[in-house]
N, C-alpha and C. Protein backbone atom coordinates (compact mmCIF):
# COMPACT_ATOMS: atom_id res chain seq x y z
N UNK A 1 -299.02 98.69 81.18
CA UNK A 1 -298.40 97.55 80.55
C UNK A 1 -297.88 97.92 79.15
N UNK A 2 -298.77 98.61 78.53
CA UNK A 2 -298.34 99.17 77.34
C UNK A 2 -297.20 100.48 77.07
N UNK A 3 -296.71 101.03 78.46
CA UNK A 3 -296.07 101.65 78.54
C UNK A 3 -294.83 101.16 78.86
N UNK A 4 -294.57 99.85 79.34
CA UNK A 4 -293.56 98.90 79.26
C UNK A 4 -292.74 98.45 78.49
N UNK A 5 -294.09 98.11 77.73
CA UNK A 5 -293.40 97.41 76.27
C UNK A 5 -292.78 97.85 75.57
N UNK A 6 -293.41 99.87 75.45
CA UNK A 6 -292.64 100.85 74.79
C UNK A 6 -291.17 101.11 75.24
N UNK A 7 -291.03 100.95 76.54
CA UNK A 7 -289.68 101.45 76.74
C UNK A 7 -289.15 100.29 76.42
N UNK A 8 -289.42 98.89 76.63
CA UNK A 8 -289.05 97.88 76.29
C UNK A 8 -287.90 97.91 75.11
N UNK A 9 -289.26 98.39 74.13
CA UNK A 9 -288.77 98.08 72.36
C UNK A 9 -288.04 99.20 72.37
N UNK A 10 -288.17 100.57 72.84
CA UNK A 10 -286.82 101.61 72.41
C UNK A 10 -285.44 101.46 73.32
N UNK A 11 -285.43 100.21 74.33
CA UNK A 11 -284.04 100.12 75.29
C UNK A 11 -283.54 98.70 73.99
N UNK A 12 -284.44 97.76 73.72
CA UNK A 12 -284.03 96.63 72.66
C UNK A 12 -283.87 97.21 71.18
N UNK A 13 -284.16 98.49 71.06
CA UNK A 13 -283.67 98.70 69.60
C UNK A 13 -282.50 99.74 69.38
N UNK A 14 -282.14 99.87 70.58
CA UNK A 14 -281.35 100.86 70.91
C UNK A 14 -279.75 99.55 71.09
N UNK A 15 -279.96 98.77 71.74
CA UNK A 15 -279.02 97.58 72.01
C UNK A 15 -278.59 97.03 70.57
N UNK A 16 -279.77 96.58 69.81
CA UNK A 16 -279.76 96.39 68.74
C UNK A 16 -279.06 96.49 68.02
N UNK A 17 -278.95 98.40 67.83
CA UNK A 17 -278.13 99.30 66.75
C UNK A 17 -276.48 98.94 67.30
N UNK A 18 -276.92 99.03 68.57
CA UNK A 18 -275.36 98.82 68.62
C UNK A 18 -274.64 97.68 68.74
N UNK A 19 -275.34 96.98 69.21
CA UNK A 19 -274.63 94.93 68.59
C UNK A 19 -274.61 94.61 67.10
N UNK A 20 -275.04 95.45 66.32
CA UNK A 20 -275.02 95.26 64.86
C UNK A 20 -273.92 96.21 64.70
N UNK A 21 -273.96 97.27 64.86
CA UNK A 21 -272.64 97.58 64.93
C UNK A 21 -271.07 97.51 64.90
N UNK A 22 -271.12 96.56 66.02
CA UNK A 22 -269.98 96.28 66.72
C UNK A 22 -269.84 94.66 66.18
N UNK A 23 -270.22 94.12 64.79
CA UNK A 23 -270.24 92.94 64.47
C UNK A 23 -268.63 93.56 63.29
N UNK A 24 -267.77 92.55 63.19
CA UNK A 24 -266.91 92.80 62.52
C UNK A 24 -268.03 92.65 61.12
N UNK A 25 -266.71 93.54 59.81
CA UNK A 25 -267.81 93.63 58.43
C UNK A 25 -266.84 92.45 57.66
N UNK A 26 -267.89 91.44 57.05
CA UNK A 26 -267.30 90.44 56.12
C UNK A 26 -266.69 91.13 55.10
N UNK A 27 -266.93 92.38 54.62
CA UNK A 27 -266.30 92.87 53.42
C UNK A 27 -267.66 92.29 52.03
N UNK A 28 -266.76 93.81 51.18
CA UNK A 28 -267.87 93.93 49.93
C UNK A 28 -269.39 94.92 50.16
N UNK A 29 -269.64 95.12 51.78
CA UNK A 29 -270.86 95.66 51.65
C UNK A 29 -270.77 96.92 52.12
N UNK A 30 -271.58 97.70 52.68
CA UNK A 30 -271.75 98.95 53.13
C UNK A 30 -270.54 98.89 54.66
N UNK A 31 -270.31 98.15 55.18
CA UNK A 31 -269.05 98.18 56.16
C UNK A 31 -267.89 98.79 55.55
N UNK A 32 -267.24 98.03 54.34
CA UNK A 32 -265.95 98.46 53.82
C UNK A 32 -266.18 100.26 53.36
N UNK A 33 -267.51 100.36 53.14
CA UNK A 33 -267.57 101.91 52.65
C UNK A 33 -267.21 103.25 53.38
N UNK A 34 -267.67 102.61 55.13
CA UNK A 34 -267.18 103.59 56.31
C UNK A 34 -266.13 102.81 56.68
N UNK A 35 -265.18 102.35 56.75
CA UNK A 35 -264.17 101.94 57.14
C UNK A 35 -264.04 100.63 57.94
N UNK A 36 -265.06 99.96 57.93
CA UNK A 36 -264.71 98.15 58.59
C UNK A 36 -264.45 97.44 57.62
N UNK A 37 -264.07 97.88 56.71
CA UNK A 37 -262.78 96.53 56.13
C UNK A 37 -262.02 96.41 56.32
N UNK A 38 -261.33 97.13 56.99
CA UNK A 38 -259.46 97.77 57.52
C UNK A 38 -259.49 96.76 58.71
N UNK A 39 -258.32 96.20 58.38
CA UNK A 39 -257.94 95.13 59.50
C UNK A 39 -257.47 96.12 60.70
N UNK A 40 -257.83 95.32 61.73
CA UNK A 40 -257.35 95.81 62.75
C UNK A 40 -257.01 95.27 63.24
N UNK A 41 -256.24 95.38 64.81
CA UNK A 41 -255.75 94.49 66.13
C UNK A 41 -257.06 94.17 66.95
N UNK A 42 -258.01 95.07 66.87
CA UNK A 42 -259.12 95.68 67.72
C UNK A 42 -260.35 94.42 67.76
N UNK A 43 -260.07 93.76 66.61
CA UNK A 43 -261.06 92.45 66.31
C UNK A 43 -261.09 91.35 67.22
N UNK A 44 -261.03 90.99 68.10
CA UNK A 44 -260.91 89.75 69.20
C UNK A 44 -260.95 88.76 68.85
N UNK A 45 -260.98 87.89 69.57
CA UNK A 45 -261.18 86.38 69.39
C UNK A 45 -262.75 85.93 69.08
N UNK A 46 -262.42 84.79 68.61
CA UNK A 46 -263.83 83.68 67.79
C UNK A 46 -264.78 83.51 68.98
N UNK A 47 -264.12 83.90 69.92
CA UNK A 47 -264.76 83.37 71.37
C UNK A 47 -265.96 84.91 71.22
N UNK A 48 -265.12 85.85 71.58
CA UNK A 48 -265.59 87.19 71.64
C UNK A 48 -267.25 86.99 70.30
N UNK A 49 -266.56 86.99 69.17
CA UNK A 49 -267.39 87.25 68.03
C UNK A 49 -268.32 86.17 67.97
N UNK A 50 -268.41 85.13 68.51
CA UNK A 50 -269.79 84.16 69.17
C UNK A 50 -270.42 84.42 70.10
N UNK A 51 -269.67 84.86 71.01
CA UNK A 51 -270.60 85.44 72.22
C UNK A 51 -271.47 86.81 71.85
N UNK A 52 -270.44 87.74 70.77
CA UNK A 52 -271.63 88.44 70.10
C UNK A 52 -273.12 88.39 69.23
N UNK A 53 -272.65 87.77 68.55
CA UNK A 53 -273.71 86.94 67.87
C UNK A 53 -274.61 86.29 68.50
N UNK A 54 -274.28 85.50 69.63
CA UNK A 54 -275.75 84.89 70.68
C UNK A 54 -276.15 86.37 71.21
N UNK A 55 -275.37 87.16 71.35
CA UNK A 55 -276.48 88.17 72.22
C UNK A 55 -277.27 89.08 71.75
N UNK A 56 -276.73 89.25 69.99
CA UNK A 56 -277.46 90.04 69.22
C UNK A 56 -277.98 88.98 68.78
N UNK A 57 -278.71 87.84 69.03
CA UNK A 57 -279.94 86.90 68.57
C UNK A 57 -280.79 87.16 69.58
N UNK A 58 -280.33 86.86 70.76
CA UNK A 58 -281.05 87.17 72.39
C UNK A 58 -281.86 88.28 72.31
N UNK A 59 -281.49 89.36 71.89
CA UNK A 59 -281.57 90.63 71.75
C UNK A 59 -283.13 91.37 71.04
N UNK A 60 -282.43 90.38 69.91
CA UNK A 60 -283.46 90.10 68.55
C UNK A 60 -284.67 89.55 68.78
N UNK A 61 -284.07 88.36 69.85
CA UNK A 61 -285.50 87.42 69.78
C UNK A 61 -286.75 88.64 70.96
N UNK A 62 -286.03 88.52 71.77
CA UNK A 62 -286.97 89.86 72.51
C UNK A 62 -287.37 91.08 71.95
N UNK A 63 -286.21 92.01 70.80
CA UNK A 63 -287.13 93.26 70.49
C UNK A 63 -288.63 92.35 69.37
N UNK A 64 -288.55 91.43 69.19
CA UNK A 64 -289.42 91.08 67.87
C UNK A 64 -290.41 90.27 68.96
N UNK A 65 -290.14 89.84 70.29
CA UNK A 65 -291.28 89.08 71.31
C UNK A 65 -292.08 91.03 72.01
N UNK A 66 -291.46 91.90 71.99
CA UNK A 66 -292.11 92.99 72.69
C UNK A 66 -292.73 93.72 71.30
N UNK A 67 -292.60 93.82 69.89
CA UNK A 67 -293.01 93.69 68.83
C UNK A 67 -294.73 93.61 68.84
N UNK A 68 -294.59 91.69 68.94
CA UNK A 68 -295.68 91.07 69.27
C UNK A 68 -296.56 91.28 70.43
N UNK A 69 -295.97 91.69 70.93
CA UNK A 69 -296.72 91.72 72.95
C UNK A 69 -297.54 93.08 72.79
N UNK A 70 -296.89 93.86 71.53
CA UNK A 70 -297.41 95.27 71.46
C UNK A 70 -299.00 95.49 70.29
N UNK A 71 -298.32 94.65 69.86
CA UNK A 71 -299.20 94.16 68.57
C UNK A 71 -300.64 93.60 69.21
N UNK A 72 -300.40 93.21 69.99
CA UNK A 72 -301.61 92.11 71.04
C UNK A 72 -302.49 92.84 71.46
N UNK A 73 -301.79 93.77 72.51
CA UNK A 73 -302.29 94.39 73.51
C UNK A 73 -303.14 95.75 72.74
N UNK A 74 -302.18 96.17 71.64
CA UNK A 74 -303.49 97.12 71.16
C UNK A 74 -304.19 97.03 70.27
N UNK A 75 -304.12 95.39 70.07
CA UNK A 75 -305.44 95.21 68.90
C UNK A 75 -306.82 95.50 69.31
């Protein structure tokens, strides 16, 4: 069970990195420094960039529920 959880949390933190990623950069922070301030065509629709955002919450809420599940099991 505990070997679950592990692959669990390294397949959800692995998703993670890359839905944070792939979030357009508001500008001013460490985005504009590697190059996501530069407008692009490549940015999609409001539709697209909500549906991202629910899934990097989805995402979230599970690596931080297998977190806990891990936390449990080997206290």
């Amino acid at each position: 069970m505990v070997m679950g959880f592990s692959i669990a949390l390294i397949v959800f933190s692995a998703l993670l990195m890359l839905l944070v990623l792939m979030h357009k950069g508001k500008g001013g922070g460490l985005s504009d420094m590697f190059g996501g301030g530069m407008q692009s065509s490549v940015g999609g629709s409001s539709v697209a960039e909500r549906n991202l955002d629910r899934i990097t919450v989805v995402i979230g809420l599970l690596w931080f529920a297998c977190i806990m599940a891990l936390g449990i099991l080997l206290k």
